[in-house]
C-alpha atoms as a PDB file:
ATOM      1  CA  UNK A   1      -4.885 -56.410  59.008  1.00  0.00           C
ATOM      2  CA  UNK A   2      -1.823 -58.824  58.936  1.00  0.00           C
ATOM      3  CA  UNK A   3       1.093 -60.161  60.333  1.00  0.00           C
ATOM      4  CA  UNK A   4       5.190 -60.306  59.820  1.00  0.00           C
ATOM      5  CA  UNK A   5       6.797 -62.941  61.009  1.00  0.00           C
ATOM      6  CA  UNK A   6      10.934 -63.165  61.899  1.00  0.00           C
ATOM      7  CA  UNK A   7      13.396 -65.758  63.312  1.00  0.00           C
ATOM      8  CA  UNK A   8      16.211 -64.244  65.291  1.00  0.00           C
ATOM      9  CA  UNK A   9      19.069 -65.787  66.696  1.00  0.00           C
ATOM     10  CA  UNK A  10      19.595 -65.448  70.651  1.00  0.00           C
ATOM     11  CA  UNK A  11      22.976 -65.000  72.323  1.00  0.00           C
ATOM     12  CA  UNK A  12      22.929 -68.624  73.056  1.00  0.00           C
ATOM     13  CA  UNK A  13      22.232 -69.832  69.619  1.00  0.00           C
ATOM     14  CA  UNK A  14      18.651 -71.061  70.063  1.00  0.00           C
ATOM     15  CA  UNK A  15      16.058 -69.811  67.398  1.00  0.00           C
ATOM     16  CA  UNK A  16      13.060 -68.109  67.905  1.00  0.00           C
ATOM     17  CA  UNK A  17      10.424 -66.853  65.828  1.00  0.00           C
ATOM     18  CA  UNK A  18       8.862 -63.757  66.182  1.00  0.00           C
ATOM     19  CA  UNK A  19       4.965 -62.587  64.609  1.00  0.00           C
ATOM     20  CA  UNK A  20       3.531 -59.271  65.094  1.00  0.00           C
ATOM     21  CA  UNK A  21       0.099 -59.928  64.337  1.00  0.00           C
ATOM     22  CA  UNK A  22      -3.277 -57.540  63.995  1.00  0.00           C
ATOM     23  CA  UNK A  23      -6.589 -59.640  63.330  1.00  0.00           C
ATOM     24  CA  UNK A  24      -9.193 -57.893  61.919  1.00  0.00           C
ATOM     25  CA  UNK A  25     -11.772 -56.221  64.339  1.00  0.00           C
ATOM     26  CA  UNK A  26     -15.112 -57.047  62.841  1.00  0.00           C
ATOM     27  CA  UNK A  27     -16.227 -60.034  60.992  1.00  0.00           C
ATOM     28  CA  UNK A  28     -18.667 -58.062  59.383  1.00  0.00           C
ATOM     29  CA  UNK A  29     -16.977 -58.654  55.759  1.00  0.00           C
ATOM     30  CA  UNK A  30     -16.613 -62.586  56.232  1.00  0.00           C
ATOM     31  CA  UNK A  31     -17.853 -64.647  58.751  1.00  0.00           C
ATOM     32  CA  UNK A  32     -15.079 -65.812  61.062  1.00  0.00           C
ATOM     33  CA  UNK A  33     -12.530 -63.371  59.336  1.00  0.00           C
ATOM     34  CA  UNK A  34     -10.432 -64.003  62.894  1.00  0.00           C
ATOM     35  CA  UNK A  35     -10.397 -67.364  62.789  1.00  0.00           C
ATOM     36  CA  UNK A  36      -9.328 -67.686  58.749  1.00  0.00           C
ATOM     37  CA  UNK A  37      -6.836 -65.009  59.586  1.00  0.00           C
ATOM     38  CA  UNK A  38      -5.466 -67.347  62.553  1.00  0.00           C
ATOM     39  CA  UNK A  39      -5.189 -70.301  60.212  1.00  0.00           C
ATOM     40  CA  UNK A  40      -2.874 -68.273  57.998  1.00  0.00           C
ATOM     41  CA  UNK A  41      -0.937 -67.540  60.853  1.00  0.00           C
ATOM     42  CA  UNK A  42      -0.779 -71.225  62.007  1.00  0.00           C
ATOM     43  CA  UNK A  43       0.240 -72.694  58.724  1.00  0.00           C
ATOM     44  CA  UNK A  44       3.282 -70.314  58.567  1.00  0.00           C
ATOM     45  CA  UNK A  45       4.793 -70.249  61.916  1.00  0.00           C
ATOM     46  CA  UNK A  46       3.743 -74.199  62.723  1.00  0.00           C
ATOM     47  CA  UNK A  47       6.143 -74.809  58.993  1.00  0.00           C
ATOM     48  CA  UNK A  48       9.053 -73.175  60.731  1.00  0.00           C
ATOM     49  CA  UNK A  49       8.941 -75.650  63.892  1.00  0.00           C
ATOM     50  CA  UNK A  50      10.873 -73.364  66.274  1.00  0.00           C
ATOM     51  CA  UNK A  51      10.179 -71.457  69.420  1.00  0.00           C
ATOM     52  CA  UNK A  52       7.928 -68.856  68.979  1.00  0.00           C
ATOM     53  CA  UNK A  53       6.624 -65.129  70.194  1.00  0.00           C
ATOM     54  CA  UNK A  54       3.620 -64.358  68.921  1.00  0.00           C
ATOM     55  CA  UNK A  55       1.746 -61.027  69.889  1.00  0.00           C
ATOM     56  CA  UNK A  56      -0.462 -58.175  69.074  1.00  0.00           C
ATOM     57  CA  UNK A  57      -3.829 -57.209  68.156  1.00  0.00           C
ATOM     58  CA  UNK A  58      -5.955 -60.194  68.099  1.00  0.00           C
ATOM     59  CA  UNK A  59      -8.999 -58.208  68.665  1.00  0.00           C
ATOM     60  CA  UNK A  60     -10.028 -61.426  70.628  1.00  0.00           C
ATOM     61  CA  UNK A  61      -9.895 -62.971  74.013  1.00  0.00           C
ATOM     62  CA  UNK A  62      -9.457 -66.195  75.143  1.00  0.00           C
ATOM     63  CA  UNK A  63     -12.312 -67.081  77.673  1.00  0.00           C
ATOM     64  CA  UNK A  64     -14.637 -65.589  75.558  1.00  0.00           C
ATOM     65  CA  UNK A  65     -17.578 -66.862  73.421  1.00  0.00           C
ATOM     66  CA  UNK A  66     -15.365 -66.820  69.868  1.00  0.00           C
ATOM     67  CA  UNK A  67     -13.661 -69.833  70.279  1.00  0.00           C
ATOM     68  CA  UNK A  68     -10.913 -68.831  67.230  1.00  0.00           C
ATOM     69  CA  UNK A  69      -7.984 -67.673  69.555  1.00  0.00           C
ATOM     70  CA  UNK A  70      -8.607 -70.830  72.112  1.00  0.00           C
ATOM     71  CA  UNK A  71      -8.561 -72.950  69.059  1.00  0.00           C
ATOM     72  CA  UNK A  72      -5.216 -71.311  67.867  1.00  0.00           C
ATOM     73  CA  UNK A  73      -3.544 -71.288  71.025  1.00  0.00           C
ATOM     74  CA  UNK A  74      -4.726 -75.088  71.734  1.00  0.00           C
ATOM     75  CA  UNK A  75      -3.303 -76.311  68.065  1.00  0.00           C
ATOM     76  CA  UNK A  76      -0.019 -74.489  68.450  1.00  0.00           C
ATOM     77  CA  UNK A  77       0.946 -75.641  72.197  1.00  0.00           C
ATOM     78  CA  UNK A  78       1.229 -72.039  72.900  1.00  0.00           C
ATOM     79  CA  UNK A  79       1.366 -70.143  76.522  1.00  0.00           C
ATOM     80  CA  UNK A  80      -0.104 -66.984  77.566  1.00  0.00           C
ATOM     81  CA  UNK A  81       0.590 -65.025  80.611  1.00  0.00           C
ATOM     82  CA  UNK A  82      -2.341 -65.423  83.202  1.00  0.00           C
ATOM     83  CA  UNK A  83      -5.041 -66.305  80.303  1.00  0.00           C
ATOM     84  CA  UNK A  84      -7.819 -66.455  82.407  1.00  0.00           C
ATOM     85  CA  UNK A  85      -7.341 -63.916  84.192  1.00  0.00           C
ATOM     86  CA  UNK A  86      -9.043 -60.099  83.924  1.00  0.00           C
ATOM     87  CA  UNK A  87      -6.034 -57.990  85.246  1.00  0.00           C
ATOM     88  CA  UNK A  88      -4.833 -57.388  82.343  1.00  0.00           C
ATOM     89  CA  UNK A  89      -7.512 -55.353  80.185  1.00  0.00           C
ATOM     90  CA  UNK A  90      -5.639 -53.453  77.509  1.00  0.00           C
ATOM     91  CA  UNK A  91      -8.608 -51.939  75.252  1.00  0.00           C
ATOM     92  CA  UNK A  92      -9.940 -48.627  75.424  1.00  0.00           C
ATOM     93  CA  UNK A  93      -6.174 -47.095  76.654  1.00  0.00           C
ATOM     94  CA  UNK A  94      -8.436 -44.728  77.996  1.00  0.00           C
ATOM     95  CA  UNK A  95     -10.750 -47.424  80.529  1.00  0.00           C
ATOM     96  CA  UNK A  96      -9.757 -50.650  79.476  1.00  0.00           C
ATOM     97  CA  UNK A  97     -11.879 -53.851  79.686  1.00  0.00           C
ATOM     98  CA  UNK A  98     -11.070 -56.422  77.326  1.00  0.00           C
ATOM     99  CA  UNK A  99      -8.264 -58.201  77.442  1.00  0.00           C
ATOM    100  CA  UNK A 100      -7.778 -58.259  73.253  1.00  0.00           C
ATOM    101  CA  UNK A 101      -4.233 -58.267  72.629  1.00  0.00           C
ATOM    102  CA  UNK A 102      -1.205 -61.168  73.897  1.00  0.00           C
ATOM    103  CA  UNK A 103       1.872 -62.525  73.942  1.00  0.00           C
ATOM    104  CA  UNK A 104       1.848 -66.239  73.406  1.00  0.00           C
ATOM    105  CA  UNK A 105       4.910 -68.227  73.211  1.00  0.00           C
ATOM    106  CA  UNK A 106       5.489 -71.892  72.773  1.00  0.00           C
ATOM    107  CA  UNK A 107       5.879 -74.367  75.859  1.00  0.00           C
ATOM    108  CA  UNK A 108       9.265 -74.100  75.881  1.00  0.00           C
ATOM    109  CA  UNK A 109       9.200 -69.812  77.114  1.00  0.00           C
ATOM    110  CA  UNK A 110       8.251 -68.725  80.276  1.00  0.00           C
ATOM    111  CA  UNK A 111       7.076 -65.438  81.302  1.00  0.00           C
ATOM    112  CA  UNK A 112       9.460 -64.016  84.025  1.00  0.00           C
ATOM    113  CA  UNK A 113       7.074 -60.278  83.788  1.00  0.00           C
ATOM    114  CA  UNK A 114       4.085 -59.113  82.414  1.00  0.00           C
ATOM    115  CA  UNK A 115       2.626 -55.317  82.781  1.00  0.00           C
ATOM    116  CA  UNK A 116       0.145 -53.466  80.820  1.00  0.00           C
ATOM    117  CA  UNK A 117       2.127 -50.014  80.612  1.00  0.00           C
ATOM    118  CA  UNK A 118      -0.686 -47.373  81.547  1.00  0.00           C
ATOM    119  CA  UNK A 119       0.318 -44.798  78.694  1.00  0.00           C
ATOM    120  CA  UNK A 120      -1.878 -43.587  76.183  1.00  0.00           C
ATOM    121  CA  UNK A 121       0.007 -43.214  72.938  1.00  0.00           C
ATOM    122  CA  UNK A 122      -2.779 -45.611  71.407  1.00  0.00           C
ATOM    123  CA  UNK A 123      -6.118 -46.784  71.815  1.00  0.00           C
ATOM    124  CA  UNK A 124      -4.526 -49.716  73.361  1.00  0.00           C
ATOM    125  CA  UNK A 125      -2.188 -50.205  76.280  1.00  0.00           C
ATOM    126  CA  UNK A 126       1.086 -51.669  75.435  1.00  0.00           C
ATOM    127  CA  UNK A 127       2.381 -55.103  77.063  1.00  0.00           C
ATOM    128  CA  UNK A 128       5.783 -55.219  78.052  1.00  0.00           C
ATOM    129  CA  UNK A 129       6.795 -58.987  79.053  1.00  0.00           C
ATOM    130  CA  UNK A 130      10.305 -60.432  79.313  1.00  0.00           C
ATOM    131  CA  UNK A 131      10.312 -63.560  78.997  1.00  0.00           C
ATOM    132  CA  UNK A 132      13.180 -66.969  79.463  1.00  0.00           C
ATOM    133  CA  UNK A 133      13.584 -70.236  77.434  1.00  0.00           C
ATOM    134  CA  UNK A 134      13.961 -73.928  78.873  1.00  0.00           C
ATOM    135  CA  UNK A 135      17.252 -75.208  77.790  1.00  0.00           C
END
């Protein structure tokens, strides 16, 4: 489990930084692996103080018990699409019911779509978002 993390330059010459990020599934090898994981993940994109994207596998949700991701999301400023609500279930691809992997951005995105593609190359679905910047 891991993440990378990118800036790229848009068109318009505004920064953003980019994480692909996969938490661990079970904290059966640490307590709270997620939420150590998370603090990683914090300390190195909050140090670049840009824009951000940051999706993936968090293996979590956000209205759950675990509070990690809420805690994350609440430290960071970030955004994600519809948190709340349960439309958007991406695990098992095959019947999914937990919504366990985003796209957050900071407060300065905005989502103009979000979709679960219903395909089945994985054991997730994938989320395709686009998504605009206030300038």
């Amino acid at each position: 489990m891991g993440f990378v993390v990118a800036d790229t330059k848009l068109p318009e010459g505004k920064i953003v930084t980019i994480a692909s990020i996969h938490l661990v599934h079970l904290d059966w090898m640490r307590f709270n692996a997620r939420a150590h994981q998370l603090k990683l993940v914090e300390r190195v994109v909050a140090a670049r103080g840009k824009s951000m994207v940051l999706a993936g596998d968090f293996n979590c949700d956000l209205i759950g018990e675990e509070a990690s991701l809420r805690s994350f999301v609440r430290k960071l400023d970030l955004r994600a699409y519809e948190s709340e609500s349960k439309n958007f279930p991406t695990y098992p691809s095959w019947q999914p019911k937990k919504r366990i992997d985003w796209v957050l951005t900071s407060s300065d995105m905005n989502f103009t779509s979000y979709e679960n593609l219903q395909n089945r190359m994985s054991d997730h679905l994938a989320i395709i978002t686009n998504l605009s910047y206030t300038r």
